[in-house]
PDB file of N, CA and C in Angstrom:
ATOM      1  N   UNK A   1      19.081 -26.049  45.773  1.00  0.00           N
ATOM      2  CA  UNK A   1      18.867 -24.646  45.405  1.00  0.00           C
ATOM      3  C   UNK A   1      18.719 -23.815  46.687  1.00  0.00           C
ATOM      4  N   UNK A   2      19.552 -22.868  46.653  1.00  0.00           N
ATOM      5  CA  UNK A   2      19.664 -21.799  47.920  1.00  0.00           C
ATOM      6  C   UNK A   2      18.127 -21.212  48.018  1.00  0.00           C
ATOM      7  N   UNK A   3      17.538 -20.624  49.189  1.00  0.00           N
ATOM      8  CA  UNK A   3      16.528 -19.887  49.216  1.00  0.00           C
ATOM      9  C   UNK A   3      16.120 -18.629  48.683  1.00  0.00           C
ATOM     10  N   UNK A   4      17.777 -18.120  48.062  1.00  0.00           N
ATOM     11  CA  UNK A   4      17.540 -16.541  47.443  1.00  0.00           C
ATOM     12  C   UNK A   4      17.355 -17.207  45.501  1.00  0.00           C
ATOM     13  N   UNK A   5      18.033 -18.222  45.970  1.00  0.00           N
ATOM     14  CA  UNK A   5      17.993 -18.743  44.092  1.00  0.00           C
ATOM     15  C   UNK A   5      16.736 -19.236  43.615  1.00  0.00           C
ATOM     16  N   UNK A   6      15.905 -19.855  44.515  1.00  0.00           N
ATOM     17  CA  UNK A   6      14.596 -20.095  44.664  1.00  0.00           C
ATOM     18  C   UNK A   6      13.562 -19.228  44.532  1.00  0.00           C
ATOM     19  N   UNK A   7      13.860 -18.337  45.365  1.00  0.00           N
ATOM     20  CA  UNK A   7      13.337 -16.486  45.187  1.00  0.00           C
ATOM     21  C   UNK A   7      13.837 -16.131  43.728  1.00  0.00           C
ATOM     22  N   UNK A   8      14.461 -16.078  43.231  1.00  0.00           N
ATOM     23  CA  UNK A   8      15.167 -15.569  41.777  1.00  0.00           C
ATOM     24  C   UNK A   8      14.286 -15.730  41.070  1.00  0.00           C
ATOM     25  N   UNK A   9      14.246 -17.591  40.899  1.00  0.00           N
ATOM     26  CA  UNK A   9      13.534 -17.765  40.118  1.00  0.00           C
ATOM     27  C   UNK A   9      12.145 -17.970  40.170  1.00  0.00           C
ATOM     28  N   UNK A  10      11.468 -17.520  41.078  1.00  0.00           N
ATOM     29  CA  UNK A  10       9.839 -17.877  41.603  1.00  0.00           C
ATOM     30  C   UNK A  10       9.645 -15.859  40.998  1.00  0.00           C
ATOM     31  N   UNK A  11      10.223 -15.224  40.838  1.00  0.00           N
ATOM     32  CA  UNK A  11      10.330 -13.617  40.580  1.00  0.00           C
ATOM     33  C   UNK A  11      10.168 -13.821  39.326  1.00  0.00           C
ATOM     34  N   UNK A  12      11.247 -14.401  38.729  1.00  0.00           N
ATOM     35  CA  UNK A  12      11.192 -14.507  37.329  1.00  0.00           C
ATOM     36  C   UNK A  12      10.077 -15.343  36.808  1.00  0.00           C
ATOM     37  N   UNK A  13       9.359 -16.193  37.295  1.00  0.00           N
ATOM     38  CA  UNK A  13       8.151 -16.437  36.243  1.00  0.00           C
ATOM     39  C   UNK A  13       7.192 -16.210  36.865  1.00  0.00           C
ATOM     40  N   UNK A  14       7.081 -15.111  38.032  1.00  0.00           N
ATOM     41  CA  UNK A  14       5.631 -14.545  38.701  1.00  0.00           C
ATOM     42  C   UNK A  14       5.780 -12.900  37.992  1.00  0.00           C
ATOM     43  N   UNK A  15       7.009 -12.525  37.140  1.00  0.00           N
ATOM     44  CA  UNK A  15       7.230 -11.309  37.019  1.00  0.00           C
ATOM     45  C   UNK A  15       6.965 -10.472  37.935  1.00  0.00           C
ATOM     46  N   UNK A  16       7.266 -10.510  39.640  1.00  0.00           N
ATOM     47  CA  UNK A  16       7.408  -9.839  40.652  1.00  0.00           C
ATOM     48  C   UNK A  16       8.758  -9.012  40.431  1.00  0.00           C
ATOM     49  N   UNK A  17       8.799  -7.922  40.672  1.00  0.00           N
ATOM     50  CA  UNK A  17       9.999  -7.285  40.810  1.00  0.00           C
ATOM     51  C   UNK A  17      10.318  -7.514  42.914  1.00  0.00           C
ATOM     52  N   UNK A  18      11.663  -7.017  43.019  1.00  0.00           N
ATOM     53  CA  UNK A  18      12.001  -7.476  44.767  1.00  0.00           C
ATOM     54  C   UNK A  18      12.949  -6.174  44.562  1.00  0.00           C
ATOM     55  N   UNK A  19      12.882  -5.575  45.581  1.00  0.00           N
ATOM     56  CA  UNK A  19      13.969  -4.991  46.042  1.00  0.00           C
ATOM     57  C   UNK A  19      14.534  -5.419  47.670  1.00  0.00           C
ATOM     58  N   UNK A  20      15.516  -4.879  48.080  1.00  0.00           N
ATOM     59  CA  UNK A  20      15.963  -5.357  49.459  1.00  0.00           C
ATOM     60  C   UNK A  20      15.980  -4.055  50.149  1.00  0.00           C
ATOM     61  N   UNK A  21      15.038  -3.650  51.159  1.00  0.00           N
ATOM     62  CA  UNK A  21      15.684  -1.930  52.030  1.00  0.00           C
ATOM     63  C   UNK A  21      16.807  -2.964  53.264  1.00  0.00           C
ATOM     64  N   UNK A  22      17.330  -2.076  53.892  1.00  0.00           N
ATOM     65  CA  UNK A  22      18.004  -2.139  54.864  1.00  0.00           C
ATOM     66  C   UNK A  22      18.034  -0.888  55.898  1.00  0.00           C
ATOM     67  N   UNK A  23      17.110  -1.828  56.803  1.00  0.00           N
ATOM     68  CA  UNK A  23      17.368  -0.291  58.080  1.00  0.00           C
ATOM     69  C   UNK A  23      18.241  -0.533  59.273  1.00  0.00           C
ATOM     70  N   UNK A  24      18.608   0.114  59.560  1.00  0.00           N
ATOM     71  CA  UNK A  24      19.581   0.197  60.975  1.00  0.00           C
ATOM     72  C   UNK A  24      18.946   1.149  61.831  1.00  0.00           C
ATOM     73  N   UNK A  25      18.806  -0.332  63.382  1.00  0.00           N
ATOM     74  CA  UNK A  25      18.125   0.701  64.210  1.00  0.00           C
ATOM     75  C   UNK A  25      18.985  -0.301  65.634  1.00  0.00           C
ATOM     76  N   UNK A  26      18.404   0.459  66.538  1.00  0.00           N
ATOM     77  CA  UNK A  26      19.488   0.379  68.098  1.00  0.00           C
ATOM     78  C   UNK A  26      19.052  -1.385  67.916  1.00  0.00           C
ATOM     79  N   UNK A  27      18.726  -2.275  67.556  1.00  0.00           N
ATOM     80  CA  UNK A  27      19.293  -3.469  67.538  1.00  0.00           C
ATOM     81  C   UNK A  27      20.011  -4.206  66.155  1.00  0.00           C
ATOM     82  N   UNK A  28      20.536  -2.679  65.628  1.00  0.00           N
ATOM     83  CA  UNK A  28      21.018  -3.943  64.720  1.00  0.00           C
ATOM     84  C   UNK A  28      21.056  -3.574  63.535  1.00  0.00           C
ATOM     85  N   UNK A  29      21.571  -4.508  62.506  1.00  0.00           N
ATOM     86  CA  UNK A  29      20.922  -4.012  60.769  1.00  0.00           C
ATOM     87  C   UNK A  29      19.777  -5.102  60.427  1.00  0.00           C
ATOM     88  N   UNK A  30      18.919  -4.379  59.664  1.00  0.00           N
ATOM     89  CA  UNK A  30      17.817  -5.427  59.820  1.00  0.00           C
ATOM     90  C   UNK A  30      17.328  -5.488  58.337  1.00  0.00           C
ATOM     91  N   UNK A  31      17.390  -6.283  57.102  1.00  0.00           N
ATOM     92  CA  UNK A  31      16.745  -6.453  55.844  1.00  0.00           C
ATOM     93  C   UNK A  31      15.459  -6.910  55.830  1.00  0.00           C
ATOM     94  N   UNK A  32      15.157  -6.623  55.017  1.00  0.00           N
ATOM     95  CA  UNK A  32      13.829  -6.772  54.213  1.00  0.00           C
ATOM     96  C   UNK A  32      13.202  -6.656  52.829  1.00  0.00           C
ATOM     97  N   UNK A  33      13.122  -7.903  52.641  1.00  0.00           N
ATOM     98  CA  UNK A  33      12.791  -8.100  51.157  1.00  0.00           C
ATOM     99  C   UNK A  33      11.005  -7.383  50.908  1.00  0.00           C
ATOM    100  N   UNK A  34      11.082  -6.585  49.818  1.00  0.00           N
ATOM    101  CA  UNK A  34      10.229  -5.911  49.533  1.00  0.00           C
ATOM    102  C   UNK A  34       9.714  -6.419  48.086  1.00  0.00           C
ATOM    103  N   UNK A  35       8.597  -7.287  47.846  1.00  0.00           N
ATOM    104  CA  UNK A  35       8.080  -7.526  46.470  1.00  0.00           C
ATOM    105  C   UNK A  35       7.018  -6.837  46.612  1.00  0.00           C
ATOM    106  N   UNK A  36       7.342  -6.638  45.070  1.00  0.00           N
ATOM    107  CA  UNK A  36       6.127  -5.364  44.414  1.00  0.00           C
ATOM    108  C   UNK A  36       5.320  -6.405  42.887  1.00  0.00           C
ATOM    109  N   UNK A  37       4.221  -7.120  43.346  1.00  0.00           N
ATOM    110  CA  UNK A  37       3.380  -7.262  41.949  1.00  0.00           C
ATOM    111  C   UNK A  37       3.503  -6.846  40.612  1.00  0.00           C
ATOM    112  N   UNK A  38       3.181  -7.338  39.709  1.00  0.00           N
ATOM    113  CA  UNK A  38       3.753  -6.571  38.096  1.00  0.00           C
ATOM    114  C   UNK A  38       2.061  -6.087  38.375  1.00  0.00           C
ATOM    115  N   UNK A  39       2.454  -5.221  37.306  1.00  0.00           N
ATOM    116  CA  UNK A  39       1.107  -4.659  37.245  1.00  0.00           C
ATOM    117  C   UNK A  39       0.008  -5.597  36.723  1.00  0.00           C
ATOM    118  N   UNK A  40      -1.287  -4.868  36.307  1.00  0.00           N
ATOM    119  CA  UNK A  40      -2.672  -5.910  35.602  1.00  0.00           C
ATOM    120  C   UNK A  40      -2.484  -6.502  34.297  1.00  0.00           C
ATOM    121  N   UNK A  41      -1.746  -5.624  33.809  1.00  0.00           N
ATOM    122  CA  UNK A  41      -1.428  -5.637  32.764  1.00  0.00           C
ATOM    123  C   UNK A  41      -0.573  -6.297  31.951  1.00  0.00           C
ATOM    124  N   UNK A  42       0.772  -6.516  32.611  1.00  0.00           N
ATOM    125  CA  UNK A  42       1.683  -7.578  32.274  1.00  0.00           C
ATOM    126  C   UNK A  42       1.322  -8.938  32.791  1.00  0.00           C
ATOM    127  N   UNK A  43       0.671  -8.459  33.887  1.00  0.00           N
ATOM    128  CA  UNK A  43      -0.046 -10.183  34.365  1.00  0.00           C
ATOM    129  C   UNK A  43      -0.170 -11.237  33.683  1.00  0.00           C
ATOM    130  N   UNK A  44      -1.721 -10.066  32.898  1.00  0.00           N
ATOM    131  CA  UNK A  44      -2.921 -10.679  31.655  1.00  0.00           C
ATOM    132  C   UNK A  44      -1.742 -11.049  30.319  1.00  0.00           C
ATOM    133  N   UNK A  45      -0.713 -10.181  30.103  1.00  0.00           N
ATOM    134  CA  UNK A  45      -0.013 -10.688  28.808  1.00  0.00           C
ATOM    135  C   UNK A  45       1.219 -12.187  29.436  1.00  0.00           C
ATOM    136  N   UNK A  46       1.548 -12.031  30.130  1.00  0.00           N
ATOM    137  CA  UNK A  46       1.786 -13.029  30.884  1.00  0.00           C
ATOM    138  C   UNK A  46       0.986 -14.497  30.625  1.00  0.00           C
ATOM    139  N   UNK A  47      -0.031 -14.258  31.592  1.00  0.00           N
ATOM    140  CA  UNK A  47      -0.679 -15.401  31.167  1.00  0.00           C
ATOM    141  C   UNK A  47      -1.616 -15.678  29.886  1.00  0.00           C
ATOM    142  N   UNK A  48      -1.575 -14.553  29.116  1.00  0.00           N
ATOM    143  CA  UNK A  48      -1.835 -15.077  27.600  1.00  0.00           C
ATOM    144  C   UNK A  48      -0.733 -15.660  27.450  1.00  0.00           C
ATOM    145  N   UNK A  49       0.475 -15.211  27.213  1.00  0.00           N
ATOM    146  CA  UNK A  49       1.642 -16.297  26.597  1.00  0.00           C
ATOM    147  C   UNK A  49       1.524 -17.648  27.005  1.00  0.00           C
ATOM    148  N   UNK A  50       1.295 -17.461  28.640  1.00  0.00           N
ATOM    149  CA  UNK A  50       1.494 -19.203  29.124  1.00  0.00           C
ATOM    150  C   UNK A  50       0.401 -19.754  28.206  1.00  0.00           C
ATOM    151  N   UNK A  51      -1.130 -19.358  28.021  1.00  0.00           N
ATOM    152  CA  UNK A  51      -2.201 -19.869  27.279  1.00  0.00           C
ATOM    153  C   UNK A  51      -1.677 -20.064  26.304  1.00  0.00           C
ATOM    154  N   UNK A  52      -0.815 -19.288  25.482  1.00  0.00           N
ATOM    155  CA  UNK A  52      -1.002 -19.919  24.122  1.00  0.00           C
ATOM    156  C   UNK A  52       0.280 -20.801  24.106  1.00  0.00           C
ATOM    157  N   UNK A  53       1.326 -20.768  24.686  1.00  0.00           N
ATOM    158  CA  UNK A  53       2.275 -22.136  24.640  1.00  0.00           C
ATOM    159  C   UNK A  53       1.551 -23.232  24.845  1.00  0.00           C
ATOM    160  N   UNK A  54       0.389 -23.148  26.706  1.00  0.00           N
ATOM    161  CA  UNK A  54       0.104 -24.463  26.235  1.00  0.00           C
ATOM    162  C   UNK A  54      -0.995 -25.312  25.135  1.00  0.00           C
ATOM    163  N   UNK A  55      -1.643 -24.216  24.244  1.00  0.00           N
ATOM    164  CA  UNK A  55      -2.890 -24.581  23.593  1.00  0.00           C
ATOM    165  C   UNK A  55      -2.064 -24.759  22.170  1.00  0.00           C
ATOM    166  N   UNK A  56      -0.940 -24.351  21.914  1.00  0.00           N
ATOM    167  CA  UNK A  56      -0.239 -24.677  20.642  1.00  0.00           C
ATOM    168  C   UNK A  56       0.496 -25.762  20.992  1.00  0.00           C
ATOM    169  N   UNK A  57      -0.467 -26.475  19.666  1.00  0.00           N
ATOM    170  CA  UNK A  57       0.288 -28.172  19.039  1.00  0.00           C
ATOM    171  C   UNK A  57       1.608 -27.188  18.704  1.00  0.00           C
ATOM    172  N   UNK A  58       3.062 -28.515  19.102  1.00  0.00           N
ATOM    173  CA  UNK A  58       4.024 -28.873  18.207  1.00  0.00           C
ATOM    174  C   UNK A  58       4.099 -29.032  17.052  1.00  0.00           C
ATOM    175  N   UNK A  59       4.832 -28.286  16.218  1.00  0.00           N
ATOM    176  CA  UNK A  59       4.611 -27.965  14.741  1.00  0.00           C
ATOM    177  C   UNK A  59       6.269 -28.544  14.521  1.00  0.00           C
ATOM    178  N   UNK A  60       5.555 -30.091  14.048  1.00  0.00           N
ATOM    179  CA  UNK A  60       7.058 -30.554  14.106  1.00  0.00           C
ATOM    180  C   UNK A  60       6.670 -31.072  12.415  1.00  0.00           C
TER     181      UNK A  60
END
């Protein structure tokens, strides 16, 4: 797994959003990955879901 595919998916179940800026300055073009936290709020519903997947028996 590539390091950006790794990033993909470490975003997708931290619900981090990323953007990329790009500045250009006298050495160069230079990126930078910018993650921004989900808010408190999606966090907490977040990890209610994970809670209740893992506290729910298989209903087989």
């Amino acid at each position: 797994m590539s390091k950006l595919a790794a990033l993909e998916d470490w975003m997708r179940t931290t619900k981090y959003t990323g953007s990329v800026l790009v500045s250009a300055t006298d050495g160069g073009v230079h990126e930078h990955i910018v993650l921004t936290p989900p808010s408190k709020k999606e966090r907490l519903c977040h990890l209610k879901t994970e809670q209740n997947k893992s506290q729910t028996p298989d209903q087989t």
